[in-house]
C-alpha atoms as a PDB file:
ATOM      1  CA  UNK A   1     -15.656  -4.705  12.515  1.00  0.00           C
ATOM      2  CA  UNK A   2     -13.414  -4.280   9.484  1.00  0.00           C
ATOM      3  CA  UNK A   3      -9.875  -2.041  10.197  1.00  0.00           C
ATOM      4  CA  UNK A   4     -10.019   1.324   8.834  1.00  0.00           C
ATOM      5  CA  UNK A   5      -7.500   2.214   5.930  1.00  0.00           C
ATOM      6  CA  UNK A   6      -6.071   5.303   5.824  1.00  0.00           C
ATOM      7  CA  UNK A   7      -5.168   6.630   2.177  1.00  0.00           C
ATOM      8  CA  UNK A   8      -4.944   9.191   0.108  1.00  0.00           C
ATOM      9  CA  UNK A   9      -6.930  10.598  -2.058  1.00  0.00           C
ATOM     10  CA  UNK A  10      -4.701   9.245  -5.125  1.00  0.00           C
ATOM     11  CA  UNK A  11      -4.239   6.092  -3.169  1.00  0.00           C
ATOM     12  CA  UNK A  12      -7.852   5.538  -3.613  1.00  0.00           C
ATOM     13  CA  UNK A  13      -8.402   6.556  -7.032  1.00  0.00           C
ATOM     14  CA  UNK A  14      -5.736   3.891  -7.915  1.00  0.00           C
ATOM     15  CA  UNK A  15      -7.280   1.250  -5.768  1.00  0.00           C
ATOM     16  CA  UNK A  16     -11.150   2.074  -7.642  1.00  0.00           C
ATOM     17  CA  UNK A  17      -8.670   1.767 -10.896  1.00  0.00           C
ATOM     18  CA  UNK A  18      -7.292  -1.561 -10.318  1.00  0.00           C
ATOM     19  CA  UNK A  19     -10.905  -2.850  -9.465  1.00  0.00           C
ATOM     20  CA  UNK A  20     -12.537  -1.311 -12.240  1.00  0.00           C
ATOM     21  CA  UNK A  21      -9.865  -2.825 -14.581  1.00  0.00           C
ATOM     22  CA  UNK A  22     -10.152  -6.267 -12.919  1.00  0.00           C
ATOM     23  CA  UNK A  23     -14.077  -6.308 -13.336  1.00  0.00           C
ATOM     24  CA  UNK A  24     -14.652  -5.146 -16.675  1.00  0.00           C
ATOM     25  CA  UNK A  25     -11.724  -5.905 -18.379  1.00  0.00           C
ATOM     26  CA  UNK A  26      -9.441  -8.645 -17.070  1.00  0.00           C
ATOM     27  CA  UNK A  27     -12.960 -10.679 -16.050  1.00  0.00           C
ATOM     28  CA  UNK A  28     -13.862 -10.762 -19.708  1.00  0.00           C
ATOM     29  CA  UNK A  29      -9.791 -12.041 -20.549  1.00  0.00           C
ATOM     30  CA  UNK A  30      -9.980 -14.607 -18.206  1.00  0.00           C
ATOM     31  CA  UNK A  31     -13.592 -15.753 -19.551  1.00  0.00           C
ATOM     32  CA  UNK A  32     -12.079 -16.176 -23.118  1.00  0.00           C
ATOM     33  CA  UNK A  33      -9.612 -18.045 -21.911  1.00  0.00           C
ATOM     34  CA  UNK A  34     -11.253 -20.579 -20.153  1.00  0.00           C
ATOM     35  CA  UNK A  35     -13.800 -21.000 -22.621  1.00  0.00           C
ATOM     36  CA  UNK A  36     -10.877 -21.529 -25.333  1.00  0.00           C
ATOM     37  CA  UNK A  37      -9.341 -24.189 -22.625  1.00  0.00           C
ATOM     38  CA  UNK A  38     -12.451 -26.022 -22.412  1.00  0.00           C
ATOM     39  CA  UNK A  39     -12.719 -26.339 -26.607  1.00  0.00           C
ATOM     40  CA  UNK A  40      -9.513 -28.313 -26.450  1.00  0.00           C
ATOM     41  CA  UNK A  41     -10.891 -31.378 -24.701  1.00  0.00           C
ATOM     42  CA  UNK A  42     -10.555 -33.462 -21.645  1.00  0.00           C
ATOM     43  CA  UNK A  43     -10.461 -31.074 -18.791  1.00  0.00           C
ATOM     44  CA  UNK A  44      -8.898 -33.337 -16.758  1.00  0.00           C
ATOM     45  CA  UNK A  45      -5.545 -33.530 -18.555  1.00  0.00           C
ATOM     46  CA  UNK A  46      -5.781 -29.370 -19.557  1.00  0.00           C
ATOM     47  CA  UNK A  47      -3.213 -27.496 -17.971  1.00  0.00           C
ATOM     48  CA  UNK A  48      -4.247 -24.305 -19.982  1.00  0.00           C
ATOM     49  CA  UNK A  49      -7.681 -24.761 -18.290  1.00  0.00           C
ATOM     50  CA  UNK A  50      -5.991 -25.273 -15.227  1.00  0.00           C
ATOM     51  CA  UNK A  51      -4.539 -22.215 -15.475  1.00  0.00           C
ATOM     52  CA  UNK A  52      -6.914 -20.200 -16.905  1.00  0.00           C
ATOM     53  CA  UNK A  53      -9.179 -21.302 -13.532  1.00  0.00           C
ATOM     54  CA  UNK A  54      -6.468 -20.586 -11.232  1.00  0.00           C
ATOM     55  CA  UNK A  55      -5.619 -17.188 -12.431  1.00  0.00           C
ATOM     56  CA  UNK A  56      -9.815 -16.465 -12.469  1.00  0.00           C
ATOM     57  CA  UNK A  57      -9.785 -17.966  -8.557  1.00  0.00           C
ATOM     58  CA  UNK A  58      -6.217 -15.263  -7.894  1.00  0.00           C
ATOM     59  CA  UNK A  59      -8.490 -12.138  -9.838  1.00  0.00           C
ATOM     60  CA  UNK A  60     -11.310 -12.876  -7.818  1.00  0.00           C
ATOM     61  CA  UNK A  61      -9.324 -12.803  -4.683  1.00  0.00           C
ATOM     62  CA  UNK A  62      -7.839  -9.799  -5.545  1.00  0.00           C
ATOM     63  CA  UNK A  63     -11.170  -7.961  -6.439  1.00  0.00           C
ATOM     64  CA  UNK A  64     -12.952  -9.008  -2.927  1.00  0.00           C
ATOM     65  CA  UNK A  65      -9.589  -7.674  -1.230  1.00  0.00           C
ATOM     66  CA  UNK A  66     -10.153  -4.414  -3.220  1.00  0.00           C
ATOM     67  CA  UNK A  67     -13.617  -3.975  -2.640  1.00  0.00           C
ATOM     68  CA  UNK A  68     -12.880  -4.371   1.172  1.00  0.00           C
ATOM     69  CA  UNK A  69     -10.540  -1.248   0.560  1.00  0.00           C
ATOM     70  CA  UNK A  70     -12.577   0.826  -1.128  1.00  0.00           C
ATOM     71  CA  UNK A  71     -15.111   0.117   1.818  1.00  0.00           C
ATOM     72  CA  UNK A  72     -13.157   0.593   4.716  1.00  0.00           C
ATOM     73  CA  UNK A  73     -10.710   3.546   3.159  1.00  0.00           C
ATOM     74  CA  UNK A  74     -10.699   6.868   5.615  1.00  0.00           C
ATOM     75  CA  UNK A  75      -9.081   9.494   2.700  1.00  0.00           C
ATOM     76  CA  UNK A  76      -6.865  11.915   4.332  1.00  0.00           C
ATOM     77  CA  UNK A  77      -7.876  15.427   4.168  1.00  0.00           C
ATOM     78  CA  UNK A  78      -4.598  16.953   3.083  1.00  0.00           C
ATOM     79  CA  UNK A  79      -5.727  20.383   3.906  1.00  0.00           C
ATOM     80  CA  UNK A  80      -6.616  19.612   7.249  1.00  0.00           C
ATOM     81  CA  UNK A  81      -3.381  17.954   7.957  1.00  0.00           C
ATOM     82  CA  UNK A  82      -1.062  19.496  10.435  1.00  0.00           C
ATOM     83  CA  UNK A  83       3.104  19.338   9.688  1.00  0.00           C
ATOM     84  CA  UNK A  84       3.427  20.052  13.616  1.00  0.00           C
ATOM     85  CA  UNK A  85       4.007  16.189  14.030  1.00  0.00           C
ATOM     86  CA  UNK A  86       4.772  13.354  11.771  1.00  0.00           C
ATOM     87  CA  UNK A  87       1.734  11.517  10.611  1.00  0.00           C
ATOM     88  CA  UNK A  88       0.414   9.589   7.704  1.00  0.00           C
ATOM     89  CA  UNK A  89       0.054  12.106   4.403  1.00  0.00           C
ATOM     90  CA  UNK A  90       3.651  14.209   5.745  1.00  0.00           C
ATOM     91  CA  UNK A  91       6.848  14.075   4.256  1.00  0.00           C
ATOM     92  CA  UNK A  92      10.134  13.804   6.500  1.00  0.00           C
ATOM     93  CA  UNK A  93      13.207  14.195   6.536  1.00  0.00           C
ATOM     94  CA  UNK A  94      14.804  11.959   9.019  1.00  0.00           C
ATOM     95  CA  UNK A  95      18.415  11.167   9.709  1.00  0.00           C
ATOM     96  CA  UNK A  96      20.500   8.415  11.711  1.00  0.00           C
ATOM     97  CA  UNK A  97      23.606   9.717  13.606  1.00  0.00           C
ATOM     98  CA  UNK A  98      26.336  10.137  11.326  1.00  0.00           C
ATOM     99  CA  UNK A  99      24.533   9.210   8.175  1.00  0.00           C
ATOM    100  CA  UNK A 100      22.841  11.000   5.278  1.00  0.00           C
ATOM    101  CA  UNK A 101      19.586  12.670   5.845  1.00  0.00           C
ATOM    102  CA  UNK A 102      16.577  10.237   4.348  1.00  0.00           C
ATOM    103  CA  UNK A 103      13.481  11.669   3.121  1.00  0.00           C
ATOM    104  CA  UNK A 104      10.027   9.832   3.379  1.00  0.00           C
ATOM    105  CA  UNK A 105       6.078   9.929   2.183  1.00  0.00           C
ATOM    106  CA  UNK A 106       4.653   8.497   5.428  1.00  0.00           C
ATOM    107  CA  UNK A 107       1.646   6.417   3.332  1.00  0.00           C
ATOM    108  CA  UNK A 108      -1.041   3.921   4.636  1.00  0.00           C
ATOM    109  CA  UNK A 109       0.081   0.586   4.041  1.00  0.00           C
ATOM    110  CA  UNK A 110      -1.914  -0.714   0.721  1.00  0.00           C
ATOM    111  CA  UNK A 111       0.214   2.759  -0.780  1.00  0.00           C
ATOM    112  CA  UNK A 112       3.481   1.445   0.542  1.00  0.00           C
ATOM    113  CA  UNK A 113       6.500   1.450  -1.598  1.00  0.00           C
ATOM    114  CA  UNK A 114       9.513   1.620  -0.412  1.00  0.00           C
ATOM    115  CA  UNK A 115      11.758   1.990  -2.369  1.00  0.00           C
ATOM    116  CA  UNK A 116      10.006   5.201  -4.125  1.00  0.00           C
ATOM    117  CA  UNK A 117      10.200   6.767  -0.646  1.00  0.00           C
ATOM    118  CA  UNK A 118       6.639   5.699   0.863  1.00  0.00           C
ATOM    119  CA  UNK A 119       6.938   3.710   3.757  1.00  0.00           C
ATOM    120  CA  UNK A 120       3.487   2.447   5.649  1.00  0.00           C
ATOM    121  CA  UNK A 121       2.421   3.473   9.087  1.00  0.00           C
ATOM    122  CA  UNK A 122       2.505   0.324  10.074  1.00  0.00           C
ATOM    123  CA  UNK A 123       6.184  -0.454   9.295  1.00  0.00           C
ATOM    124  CA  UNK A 124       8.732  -0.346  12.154  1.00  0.00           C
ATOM    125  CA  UNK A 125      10.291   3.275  10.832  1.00  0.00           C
ATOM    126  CA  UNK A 126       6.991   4.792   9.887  1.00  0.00           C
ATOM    127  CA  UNK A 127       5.307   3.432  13.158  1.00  0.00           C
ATOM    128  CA  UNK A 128       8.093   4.515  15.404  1.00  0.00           C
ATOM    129  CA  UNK A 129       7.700   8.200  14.246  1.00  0.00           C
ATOM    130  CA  UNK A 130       4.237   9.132  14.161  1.00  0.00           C
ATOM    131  CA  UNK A 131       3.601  11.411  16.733  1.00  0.00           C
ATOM    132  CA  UNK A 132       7.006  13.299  16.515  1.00  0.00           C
ATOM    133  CA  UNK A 133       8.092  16.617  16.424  1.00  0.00           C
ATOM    134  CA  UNK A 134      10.845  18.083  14.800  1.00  0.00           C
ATOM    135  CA  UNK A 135      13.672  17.677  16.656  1.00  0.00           C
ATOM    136  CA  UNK A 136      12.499  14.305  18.294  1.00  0.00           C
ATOM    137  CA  UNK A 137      13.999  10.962  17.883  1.00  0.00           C
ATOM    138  CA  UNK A 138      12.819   8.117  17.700  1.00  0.00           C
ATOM    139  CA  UNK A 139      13.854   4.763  18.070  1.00  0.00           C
ATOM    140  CA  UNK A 140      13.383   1.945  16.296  1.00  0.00           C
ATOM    141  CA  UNK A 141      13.170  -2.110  16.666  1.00  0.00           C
ATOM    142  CA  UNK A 142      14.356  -3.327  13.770  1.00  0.00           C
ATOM    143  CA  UNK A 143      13.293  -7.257  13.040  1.00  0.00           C
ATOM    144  CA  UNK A 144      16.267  -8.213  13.499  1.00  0.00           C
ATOM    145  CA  UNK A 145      16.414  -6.665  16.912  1.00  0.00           C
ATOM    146  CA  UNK A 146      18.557  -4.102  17.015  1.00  0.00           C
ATOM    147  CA  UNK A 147      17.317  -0.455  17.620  1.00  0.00           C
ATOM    148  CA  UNK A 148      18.121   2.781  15.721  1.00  0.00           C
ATOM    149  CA  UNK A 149      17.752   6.318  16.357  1.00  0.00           C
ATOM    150  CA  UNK A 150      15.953   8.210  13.667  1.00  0.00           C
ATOM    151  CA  UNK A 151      16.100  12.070  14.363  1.00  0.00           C
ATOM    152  CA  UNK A 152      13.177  14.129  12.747  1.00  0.00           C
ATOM    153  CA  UNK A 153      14.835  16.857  10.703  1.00  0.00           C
ATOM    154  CA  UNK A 154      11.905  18.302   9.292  1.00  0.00           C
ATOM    155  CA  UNK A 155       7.932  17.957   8.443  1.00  0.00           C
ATOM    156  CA  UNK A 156       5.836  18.947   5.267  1.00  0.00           C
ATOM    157  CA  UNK A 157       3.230  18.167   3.504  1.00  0.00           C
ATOM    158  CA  UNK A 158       3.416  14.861   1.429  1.00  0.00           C
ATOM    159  CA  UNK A 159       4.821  15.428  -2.218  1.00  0.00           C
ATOM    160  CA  UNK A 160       2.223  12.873  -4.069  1.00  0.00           C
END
């Protein structure tokens, strides 16, 4: 059985985007291309054929992964969600002792970016505080082995 994605709502619309795009449009590119490869001769010596087919084979790839997505996504019912605990769809603000408050969209992981402030579920930070309260820590194995202590300074909803 496939694993479940979690995502939001917007996380999902971007995801039906991207394979919308990639079927209708980029498809149709990469067709042109090849065909204009193959008019230049001996496909054996044609790197722009080469190409061209290598790029179709990556697209491809990319729309199957996408379709499995769009399949297995669970969207997160925002107005459901409760700010009680940290979980993915909240926003927290999190601190390390005697360093600057950090502030976080806890995201599935195909909506992970961290350096916009979304970090996955599934990464050691995110994973390490589901389930917490304001006011808990928790602590975190980093990969390179050392752990932190992340204090949870507050809980809202998630500012996509």
């Amino acid at each position: 059985m496939a694993q479940e994605i979690v995502m939001s709502a917007a996380g999902l619309k971007a995801v039906q985007e991207e394979l919308e795009y990639l079927k209708t449009v980029r498809r149709k590119e990469l067709a042109e291309e090849i065909k204009e490869a193959r008019s230049h001769g001996d496909l054996s010596e044609n790197s722009e054929y080469d190409e061209a087919k290598n790029t179709q084979g990556l697209v491809e790839n990319r729309i199957t992964e996408l379709e499995q997505m769009v399949k297995n996504a669970r969207v997160i019912d925002e107005s459901e969600l409760s700010v009680d605990s940290v979980s993915v769809g909240t926003h927290v603000s999190i601190q390390m002792e005697d360093e600057e408050p950090e502030e976080y969209d806890i995201v599935g992981r195909t909506e992970a970016d961290p350096l916009n402030g979304k970090i996955s579920d599934e990464s050691p930070v995110g994973h390490a505080l589901l389930g917490k309260a304001v006011g808990e820590e928790a602590d975190v194995l980093l990969p390179s082995g050392h752990t932190v202590i992340y204090k949870v300074l507050s809980i809202s909803h998630s500012k996509n």
